[in-house]
C-alpha atoms as a PDB file:
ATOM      1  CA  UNK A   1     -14.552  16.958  27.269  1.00  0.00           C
ATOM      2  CA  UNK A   2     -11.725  14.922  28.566  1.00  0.00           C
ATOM      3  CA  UNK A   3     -12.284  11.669  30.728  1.00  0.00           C
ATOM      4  CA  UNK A   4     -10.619  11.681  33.828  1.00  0.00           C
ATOM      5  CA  UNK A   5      -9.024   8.436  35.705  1.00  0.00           C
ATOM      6  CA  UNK A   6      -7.090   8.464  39.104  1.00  0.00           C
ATOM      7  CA  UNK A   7      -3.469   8.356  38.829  1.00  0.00           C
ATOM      8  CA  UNK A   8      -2.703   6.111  42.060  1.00  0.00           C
ATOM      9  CA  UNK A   9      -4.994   4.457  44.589  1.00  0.00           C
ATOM     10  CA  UNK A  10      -6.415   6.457  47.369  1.00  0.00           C
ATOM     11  CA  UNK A  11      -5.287   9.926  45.288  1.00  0.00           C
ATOM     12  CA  UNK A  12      -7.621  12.648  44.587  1.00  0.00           C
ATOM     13  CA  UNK A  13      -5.914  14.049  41.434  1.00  0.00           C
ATOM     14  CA  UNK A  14      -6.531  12.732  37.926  1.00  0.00           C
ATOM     15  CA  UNK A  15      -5.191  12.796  34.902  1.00  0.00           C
ATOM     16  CA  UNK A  16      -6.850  13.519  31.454  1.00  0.00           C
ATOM     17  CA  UNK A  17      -7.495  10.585  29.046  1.00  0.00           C
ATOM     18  CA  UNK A  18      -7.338  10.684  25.568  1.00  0.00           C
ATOM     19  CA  UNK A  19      -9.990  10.306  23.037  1.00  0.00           C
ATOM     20  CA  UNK A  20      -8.860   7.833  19.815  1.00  0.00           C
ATOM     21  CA  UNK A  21     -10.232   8.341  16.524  1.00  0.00           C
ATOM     22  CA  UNK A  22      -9.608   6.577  13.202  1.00  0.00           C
ATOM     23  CA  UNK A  23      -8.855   7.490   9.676  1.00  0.00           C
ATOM     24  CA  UNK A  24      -8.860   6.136   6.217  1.00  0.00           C
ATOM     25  CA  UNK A  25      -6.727   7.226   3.429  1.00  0.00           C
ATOM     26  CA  UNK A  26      -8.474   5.034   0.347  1.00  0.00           C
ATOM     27  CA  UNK A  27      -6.733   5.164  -2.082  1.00  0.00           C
ATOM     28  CA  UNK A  28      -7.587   3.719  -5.676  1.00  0.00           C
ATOM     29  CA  UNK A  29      -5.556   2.549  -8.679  1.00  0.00           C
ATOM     30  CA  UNK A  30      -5.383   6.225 -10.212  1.00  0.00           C
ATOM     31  CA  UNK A  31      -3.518   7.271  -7.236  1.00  0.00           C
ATOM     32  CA  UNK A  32      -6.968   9.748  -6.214  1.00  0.00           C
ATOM     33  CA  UNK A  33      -7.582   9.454  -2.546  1.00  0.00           C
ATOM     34  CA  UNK A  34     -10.822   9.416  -1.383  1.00  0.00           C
ATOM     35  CA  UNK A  35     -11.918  12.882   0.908  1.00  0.00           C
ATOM     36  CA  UNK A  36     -14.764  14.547   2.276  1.00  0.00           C
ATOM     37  CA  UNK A  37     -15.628  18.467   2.997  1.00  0.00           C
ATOM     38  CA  UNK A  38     -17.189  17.979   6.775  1.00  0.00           C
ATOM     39  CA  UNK A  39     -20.785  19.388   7.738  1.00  0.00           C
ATOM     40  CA  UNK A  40     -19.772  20.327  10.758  1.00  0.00           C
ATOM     41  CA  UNK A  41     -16.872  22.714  10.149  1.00  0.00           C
ATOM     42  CA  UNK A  42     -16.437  23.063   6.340  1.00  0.00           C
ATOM     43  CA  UNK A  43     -13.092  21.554   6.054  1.00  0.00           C
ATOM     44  CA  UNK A  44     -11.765  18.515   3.513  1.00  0.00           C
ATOM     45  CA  UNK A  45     -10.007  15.301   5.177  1.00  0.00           C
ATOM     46  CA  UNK A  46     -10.090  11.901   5.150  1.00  0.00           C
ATOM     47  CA  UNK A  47     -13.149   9.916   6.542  1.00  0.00           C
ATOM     48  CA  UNK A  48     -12.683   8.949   9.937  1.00  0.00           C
ATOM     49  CA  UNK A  49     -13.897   9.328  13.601  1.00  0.00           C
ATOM     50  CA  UNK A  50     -13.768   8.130  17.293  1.00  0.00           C
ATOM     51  CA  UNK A  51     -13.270   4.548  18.067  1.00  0.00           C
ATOM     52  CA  UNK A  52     -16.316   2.931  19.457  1.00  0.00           C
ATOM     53  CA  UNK A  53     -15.713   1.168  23.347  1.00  0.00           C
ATOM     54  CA  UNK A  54     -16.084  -2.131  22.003  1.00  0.00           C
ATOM     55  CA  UNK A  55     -15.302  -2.056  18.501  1.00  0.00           C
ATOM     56  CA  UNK A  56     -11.994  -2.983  16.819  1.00  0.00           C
ATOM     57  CA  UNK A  57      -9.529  -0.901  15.054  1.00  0.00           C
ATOM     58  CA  UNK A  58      -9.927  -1.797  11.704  1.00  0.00           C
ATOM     59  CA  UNK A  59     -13.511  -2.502  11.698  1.00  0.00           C
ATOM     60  CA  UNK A  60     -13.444   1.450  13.044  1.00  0.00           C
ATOM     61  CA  UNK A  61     -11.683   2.410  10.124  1.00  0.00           C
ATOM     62  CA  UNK A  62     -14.423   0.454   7.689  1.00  0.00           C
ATOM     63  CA  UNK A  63     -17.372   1.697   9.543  1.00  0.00           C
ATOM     64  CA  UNK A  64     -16.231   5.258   9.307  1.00  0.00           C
ATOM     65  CA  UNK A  65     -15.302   5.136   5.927  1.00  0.00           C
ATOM     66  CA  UNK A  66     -18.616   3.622   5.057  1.00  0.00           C
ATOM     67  CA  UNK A  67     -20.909   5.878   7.156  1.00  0.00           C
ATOM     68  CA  UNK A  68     -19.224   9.083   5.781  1.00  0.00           C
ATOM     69  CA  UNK A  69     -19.070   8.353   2.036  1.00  0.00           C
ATOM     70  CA  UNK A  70     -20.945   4.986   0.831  1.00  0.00           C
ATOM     71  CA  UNK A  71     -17.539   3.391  -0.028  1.00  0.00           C
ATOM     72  CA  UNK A  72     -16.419   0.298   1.291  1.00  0.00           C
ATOM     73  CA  UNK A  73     -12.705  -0.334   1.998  1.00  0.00           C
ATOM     74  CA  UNK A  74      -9.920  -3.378   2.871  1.00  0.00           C
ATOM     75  CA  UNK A  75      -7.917  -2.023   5.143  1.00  0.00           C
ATOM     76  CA  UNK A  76      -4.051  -2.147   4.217  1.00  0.00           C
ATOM     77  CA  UNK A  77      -1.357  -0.653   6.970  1.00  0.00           C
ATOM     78  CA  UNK A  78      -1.259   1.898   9.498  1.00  0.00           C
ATOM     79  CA  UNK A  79       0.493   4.740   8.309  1.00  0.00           C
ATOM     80  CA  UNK A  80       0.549   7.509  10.933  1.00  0.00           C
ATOM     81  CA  UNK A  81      -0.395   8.123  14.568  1.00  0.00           C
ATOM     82  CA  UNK A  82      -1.192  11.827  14.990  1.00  0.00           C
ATOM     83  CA  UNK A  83      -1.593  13.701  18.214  1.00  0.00           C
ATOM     84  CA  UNK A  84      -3.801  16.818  18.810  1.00  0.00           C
ATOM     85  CA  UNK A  85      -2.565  18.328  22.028  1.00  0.00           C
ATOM     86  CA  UNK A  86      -5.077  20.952  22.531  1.00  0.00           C
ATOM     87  CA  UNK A  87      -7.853  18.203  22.221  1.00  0.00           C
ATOM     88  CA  UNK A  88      -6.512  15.073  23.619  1.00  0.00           C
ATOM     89  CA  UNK A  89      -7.364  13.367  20.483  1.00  0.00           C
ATOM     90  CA  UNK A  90      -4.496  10.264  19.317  1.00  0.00           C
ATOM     91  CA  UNK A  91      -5.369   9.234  15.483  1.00  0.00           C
ATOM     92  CA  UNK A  92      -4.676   6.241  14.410  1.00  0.00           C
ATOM     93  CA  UNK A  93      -4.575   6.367  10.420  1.00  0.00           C
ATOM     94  CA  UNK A  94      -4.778   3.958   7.949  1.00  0.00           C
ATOM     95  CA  UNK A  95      -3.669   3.266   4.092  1.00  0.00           C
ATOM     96  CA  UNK A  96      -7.327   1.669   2.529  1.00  0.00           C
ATOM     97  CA  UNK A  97      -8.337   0.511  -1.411  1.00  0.00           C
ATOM     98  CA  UNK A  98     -11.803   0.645  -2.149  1.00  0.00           C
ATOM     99  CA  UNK A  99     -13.495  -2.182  -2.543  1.00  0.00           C
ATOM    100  CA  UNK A 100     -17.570  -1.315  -3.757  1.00  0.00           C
ATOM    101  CA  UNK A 101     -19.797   0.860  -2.685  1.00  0.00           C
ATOM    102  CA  UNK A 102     -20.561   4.030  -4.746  1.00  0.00           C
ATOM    103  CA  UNK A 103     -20.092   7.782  -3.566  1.00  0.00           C
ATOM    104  CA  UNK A 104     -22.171   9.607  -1.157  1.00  0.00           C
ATOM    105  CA  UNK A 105     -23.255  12.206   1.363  1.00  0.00           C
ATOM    106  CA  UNK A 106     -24.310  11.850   4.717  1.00  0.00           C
ATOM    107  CA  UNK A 107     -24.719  13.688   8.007  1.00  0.00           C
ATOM    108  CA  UNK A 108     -21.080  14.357   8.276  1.00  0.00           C
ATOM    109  CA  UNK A 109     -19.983  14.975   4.722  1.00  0.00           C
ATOM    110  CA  UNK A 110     -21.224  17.628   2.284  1.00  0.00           C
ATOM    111  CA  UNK A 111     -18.953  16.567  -0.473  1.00  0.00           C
ATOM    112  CA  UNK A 112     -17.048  13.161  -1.326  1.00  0.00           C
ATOM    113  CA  UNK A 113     -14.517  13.912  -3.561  1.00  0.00           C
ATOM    114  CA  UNK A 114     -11.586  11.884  -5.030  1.00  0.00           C
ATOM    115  CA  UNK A 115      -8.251  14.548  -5.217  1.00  0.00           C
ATOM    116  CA  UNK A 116      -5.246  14.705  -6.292  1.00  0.00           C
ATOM    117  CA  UNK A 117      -2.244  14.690  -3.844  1.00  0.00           C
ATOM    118  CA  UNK A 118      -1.982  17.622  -5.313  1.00  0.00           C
ATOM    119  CA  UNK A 119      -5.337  18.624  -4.432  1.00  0.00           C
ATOM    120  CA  UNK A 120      -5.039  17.184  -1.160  1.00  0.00           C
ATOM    121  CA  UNK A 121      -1.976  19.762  -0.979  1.00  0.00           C
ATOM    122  CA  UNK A 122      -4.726  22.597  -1.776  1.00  0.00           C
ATOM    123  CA  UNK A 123      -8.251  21.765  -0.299  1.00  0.00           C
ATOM    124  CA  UNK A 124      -6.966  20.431   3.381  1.00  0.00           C
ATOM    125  CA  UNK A 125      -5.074  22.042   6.316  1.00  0.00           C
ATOM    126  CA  UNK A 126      -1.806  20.749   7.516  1.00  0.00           C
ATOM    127  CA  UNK A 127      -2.893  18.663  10.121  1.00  0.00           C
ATOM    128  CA  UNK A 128      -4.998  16.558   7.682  1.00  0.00           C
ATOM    129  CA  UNK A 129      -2.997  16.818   4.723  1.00  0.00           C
ATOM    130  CA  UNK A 130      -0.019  15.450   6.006  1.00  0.00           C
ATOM    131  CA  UNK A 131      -2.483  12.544   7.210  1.00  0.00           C
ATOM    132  CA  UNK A 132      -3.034  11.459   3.411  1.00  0.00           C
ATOM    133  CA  UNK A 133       0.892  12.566   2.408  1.00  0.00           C
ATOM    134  CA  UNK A 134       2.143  10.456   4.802  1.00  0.00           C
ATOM    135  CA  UNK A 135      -0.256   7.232   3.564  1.00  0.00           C
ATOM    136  CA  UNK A 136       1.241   8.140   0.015  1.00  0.00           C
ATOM    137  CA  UNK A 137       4.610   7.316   1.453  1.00  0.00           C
ATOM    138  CA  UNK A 138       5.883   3.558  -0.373  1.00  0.00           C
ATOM    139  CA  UNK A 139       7.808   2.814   2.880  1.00  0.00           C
ATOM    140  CA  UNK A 140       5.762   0.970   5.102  1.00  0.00           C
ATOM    141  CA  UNK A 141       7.315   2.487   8.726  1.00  0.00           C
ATOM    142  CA  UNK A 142       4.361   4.827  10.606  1.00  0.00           C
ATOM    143  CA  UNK A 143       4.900   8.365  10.778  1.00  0.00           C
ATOM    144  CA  UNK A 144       4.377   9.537  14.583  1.00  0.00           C
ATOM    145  CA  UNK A 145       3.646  13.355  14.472  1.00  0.00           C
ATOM    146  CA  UNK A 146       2.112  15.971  16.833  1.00  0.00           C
ATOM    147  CA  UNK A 147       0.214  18.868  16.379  1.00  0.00           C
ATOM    148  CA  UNK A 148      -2.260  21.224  17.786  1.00  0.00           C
ATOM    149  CA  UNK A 149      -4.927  21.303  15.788  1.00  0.00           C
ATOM    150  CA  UNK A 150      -3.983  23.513  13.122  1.00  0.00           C
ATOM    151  CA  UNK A 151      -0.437  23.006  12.931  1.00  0.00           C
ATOM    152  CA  UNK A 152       2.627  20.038  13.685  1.00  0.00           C
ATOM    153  CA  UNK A 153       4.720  21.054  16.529  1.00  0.00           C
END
């Protein structure tokens, strides 16, 4: 459900705001990047979830990393801003290393798996794999892409 806030004093009509999530691509010395398959839905990306009120960005990005697979990260760079359309979700995604922790499951991961970008390539849909592609990138200028949940537009 979208959040609604008035567009001018005095009006009636609103317009939608946007829910922003977080993302981490870690990725270690081998080159693997860190993943998980999601309980909710089955499908492989890279830990991550919505932004807490209060909380800030790259303490997101630790926490959700964390929670969803017992590793903990330094956050690098931000290496994408992705837009779902359909959902009104804006991620913000960031390049991470590991720095300890061990691999795990929780509520929101099934598996924790480190892939290949090849295997990226082959276990996630577009919308996420292009997520972690993009992180592999050696420039350091974000990528700014759009999509609608299943595909860019």
């Amino acid at each position: 459900m979208l959040l609604h806030m008035s567009n001018r004093a005095g009006k009636s009509q609103s317009t939608p705001l946007h829910s922003v999530s977080v993302a981490g691509v870690v990725v270690r010395d081998d080159g693997r990047v860190l993943a998980i398959r999601r309980a909710d839905n089955g499908t492989w990306e890279p830990p991550g979830g919505v932004l807490e009120l209060d909380e800030p960005i790259e303490d997101g990005v630790r926490r959700e990393v964390y929670e969803e697979t017992g590793i903990k990260v330094g956050v690098e760079r931000l290496t994408g801003v992705y837009k779902n359309v359909s959902r009104g979700i804006v991620a913000l995604v960031f390049r991470c290393r590991p720095e300890s922790g061990a691999e795990r499951l929780s509520d929101e991961s099934v598996e924790v798996d480190w892939l290949t970008p090849a295997g990226v390539s082959d276990r996630m849909a577009e919308v996420y794999a292009v997520r972690v592609l993009d992180a592999l990138r050696g420039d350091t200028a974000p990528s700014v892409r759009t999509h609608d949940g299943r595909q860019l537009l």
